[in-house]
C-alpha atoms as a PDB file:
ATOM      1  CA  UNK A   1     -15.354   5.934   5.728  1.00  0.00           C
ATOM      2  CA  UNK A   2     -15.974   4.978   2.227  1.00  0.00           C
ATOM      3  CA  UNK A   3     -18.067   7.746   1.637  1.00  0.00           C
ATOM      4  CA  UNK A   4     -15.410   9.956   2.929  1.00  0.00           C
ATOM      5  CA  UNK A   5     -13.002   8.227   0.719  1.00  0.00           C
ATOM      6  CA  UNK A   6     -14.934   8.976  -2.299  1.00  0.00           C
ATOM      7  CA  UNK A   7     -15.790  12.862  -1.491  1.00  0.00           C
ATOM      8  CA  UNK A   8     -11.628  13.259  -0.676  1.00  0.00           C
ATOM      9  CA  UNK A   9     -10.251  11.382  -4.039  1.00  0.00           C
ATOM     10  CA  UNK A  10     -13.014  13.966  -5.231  1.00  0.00           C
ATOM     11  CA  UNK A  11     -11.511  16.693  -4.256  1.00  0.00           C
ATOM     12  CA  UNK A  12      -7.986  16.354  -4.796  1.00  0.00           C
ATOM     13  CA  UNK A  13      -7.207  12.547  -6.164  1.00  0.00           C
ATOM     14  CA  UNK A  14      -6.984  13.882  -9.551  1.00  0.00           C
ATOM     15  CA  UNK A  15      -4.076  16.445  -8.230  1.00  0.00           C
ATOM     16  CA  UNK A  16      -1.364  14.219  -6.190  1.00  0.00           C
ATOM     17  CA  UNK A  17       1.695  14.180  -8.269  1.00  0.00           C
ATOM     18  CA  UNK A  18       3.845  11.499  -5.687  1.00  0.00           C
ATOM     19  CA  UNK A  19       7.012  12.818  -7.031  1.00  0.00           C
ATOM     20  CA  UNK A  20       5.321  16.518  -5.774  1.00  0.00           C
ATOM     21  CA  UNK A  21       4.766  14.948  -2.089  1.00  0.00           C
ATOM     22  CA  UNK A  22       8.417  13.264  -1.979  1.00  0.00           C
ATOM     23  CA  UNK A  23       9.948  16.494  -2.560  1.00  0.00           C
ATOM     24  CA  UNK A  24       7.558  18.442  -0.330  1.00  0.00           C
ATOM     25  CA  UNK A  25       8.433  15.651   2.359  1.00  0.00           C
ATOM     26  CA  UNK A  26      12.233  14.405   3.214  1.00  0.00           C
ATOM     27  CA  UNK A  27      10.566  12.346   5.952  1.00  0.00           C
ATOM     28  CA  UNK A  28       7.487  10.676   3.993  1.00  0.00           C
ATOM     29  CA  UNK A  29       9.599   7.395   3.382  1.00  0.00           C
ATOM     30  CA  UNK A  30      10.514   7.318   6.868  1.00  0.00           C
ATOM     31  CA  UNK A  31       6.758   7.794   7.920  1.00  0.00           C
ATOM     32  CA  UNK A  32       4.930   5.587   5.560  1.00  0.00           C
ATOM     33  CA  UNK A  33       7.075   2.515   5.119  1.00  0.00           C
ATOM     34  CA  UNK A  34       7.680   0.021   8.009  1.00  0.00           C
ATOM     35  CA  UNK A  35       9.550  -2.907   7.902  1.00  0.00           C
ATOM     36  CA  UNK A  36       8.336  -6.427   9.176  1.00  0.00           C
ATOM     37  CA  UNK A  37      10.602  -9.056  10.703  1.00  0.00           C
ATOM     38  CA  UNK A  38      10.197 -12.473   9.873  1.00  0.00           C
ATOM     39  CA  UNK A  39      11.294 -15.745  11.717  1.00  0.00           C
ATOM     40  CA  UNK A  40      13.556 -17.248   9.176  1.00  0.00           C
ATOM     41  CA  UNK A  41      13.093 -14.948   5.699  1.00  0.00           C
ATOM     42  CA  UNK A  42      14.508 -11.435   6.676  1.00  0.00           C
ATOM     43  CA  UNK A  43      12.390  -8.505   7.092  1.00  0.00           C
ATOM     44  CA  UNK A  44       9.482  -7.313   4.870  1.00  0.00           C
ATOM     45  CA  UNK A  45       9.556  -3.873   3.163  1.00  0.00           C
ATOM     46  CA  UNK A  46       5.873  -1.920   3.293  1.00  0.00           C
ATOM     47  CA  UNK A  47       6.054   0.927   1.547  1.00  0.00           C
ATOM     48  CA  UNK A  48       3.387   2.999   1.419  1.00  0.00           C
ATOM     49  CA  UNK A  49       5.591   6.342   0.529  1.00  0.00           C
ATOM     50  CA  UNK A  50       5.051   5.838  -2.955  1.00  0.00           C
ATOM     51  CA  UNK A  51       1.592   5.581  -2.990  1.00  0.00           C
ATOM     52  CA  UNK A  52      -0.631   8.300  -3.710  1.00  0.00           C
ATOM     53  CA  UNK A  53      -1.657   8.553  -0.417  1.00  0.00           C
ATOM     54  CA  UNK A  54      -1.165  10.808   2.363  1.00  0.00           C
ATOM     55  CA  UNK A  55      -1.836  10.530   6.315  1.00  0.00           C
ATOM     56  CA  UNK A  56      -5.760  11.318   5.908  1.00  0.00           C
ATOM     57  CA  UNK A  57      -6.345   8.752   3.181  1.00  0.00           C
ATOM     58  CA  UNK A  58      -4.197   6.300   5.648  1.00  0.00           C
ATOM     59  CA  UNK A  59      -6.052   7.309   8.618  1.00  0.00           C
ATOM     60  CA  UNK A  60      -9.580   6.904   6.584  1.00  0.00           C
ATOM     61  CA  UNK A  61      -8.170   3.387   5.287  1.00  0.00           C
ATOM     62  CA  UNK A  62      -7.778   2.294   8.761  1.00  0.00           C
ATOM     63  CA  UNK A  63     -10.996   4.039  10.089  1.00  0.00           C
ATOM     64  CA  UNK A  64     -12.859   1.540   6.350  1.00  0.00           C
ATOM     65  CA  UNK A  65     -10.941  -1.852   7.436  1.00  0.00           C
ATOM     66  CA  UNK A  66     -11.926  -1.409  11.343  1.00  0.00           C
ATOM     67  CA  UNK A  67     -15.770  -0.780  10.188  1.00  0.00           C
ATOM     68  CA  UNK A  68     -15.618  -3.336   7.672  1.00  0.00           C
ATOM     69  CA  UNK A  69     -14.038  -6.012  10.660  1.00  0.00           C
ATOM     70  CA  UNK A  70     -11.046  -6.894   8.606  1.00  0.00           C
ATOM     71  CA  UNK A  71      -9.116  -7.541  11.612  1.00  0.00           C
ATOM     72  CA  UNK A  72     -12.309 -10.541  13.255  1.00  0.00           C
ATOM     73  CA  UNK A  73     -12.030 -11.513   9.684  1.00  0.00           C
ATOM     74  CA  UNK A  74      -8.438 -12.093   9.247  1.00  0.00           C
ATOM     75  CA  UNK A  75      -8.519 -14.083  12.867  1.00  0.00           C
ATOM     76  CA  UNK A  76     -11.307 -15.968  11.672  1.00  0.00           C
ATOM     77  CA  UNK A  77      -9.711 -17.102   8.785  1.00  0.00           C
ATOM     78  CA  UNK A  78      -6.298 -17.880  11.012  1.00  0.00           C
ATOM     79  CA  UNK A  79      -8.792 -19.961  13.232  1.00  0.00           C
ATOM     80  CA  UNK A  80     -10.381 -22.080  10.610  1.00  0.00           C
ATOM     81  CA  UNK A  81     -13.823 -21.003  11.040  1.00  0.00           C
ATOM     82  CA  UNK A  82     -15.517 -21.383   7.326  1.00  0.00           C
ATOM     83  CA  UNK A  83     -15.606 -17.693   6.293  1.00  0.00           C
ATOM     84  CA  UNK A  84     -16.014 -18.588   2.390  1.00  0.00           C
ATOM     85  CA  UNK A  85     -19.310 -18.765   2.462  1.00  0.00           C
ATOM     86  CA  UNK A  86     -20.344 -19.196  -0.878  1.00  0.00           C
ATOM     87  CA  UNK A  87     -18.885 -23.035  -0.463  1.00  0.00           C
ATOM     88  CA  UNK A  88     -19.705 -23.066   3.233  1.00  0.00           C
ATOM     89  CA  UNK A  89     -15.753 -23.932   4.046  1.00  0.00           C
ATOM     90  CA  UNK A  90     -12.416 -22.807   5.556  1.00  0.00           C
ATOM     91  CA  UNK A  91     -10.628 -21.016   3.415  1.00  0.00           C
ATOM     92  CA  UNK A  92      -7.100 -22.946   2.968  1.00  0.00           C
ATOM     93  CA  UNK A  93      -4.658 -20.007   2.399  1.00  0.00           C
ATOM     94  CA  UNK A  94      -2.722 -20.181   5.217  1.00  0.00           C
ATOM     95  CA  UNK A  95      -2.642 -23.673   4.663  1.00  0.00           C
ATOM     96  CA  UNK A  96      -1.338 -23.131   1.447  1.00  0.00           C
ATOM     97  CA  UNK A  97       1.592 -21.197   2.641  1.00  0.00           C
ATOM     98  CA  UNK A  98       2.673 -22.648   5.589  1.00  0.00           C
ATOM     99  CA  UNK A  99       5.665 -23.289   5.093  1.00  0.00           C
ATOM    100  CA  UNK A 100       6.435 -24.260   8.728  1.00  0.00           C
ATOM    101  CA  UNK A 101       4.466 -27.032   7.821  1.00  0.00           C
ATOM    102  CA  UNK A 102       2.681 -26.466  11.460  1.00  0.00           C
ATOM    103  CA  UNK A 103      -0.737 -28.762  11.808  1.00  0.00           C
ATOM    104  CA  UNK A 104      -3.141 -25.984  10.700  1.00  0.00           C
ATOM    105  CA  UNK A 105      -6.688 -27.840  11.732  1.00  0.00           C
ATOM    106  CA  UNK A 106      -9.663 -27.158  10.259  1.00  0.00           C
ATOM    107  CA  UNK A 107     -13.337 -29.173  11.155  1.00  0.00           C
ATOM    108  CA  UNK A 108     -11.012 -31.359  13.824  1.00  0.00           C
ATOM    109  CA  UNK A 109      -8.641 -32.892  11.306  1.00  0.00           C
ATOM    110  CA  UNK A 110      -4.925 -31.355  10.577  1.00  0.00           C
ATOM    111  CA  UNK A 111      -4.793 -30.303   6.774  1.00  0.00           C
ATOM    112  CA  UNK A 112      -1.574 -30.298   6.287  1.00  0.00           C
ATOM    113  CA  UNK A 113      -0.812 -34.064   5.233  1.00  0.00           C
ATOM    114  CA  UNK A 114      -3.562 -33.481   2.117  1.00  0.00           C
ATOM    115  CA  UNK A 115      -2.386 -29.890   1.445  1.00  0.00           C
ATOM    116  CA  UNK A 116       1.505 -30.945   1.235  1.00  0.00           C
ATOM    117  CA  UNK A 117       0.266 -34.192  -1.288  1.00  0.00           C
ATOM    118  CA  UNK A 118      -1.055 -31.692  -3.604  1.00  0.00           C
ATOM    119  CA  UNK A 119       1.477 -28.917  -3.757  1.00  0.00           C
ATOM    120  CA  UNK A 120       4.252 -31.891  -4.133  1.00  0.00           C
ATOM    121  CA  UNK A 121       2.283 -32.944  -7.553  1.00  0.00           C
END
C-alpha cells in the first residue's frame, strides 16, 4: 500500500487544489468528517474534508495501517504489553492521560499512584 501511495501522490499529489474538491463536492464534509462521542468531554470533530485526500488515498491509508498491524499495536499498547522496544517497557501514554484515573496495570502493579505523583509536581 505504500508503494501504491507513492505511485498515486505521483501522479496527481502535485494537482489537488482542496478548495477545487470542496466545490466539486457539497457532500465531501459530510463524507470525510465523523464525529466521536466521549463519556464526559463532548464529541470529537475528525475532519478529514480538508485534507488533501480523497476516498482512494483513504481507502489505501486503511489498506497501509491494516498491513502495518496498527490496530494489534494500538491493543497492545492498551494492554500493557512492552511494545517500546528500544527500552524493553510499556509504553505509559495512556497512563499519562487517564484522566479517569482507572488502575491501568502494567508488569502486575497499577501505575497510576506513581504516574499521578509526577504529573502533580
Amino acid at each position: 500500500s505504500w508503494k501504491k501511495l507513492k505511485e498515486l501522490y505521483a501522479k496527481c499529489g502535485d494537482t489537488i487544489n482542496i478548495q477545487s474538491l470542496m466545490k466539486s463536492d457539497p457532500g465531501r464534509f459530510k463524507k470525510l468528517s465523523l464525529s466521536l462521542k466521549t463519556p464526559s468531554d463532548g464529541d470529537i470533530l475528525i475532519d478529514y474534508s480538508k485534507n488533501r485526500v480523497d476516498g482512494e488515498v483513504l481507502r489505501l491509508l486503511f489498506e497501509l495501517a491494516k498491513e502495518r498491524r496498527v490496530e494489534q499495536a494500538r491493543d497492545a499498547m492498551f494492554s500493557g504489553e512492552k511494545i517500546n522496544f528500544t527500552e524493553n517497557r510499556a509504553v505509559m501514554h495512556i497512563a499519562l492521560r487517564n484522566r479517569s484515573n482507572k488502575p491501568i496495570v502494567i508488569d502486575g502493579k497499577d501505575v497510576m499512584p506513581d504516574v499521578n505523583a509526577v504529573l502533580s509536581h
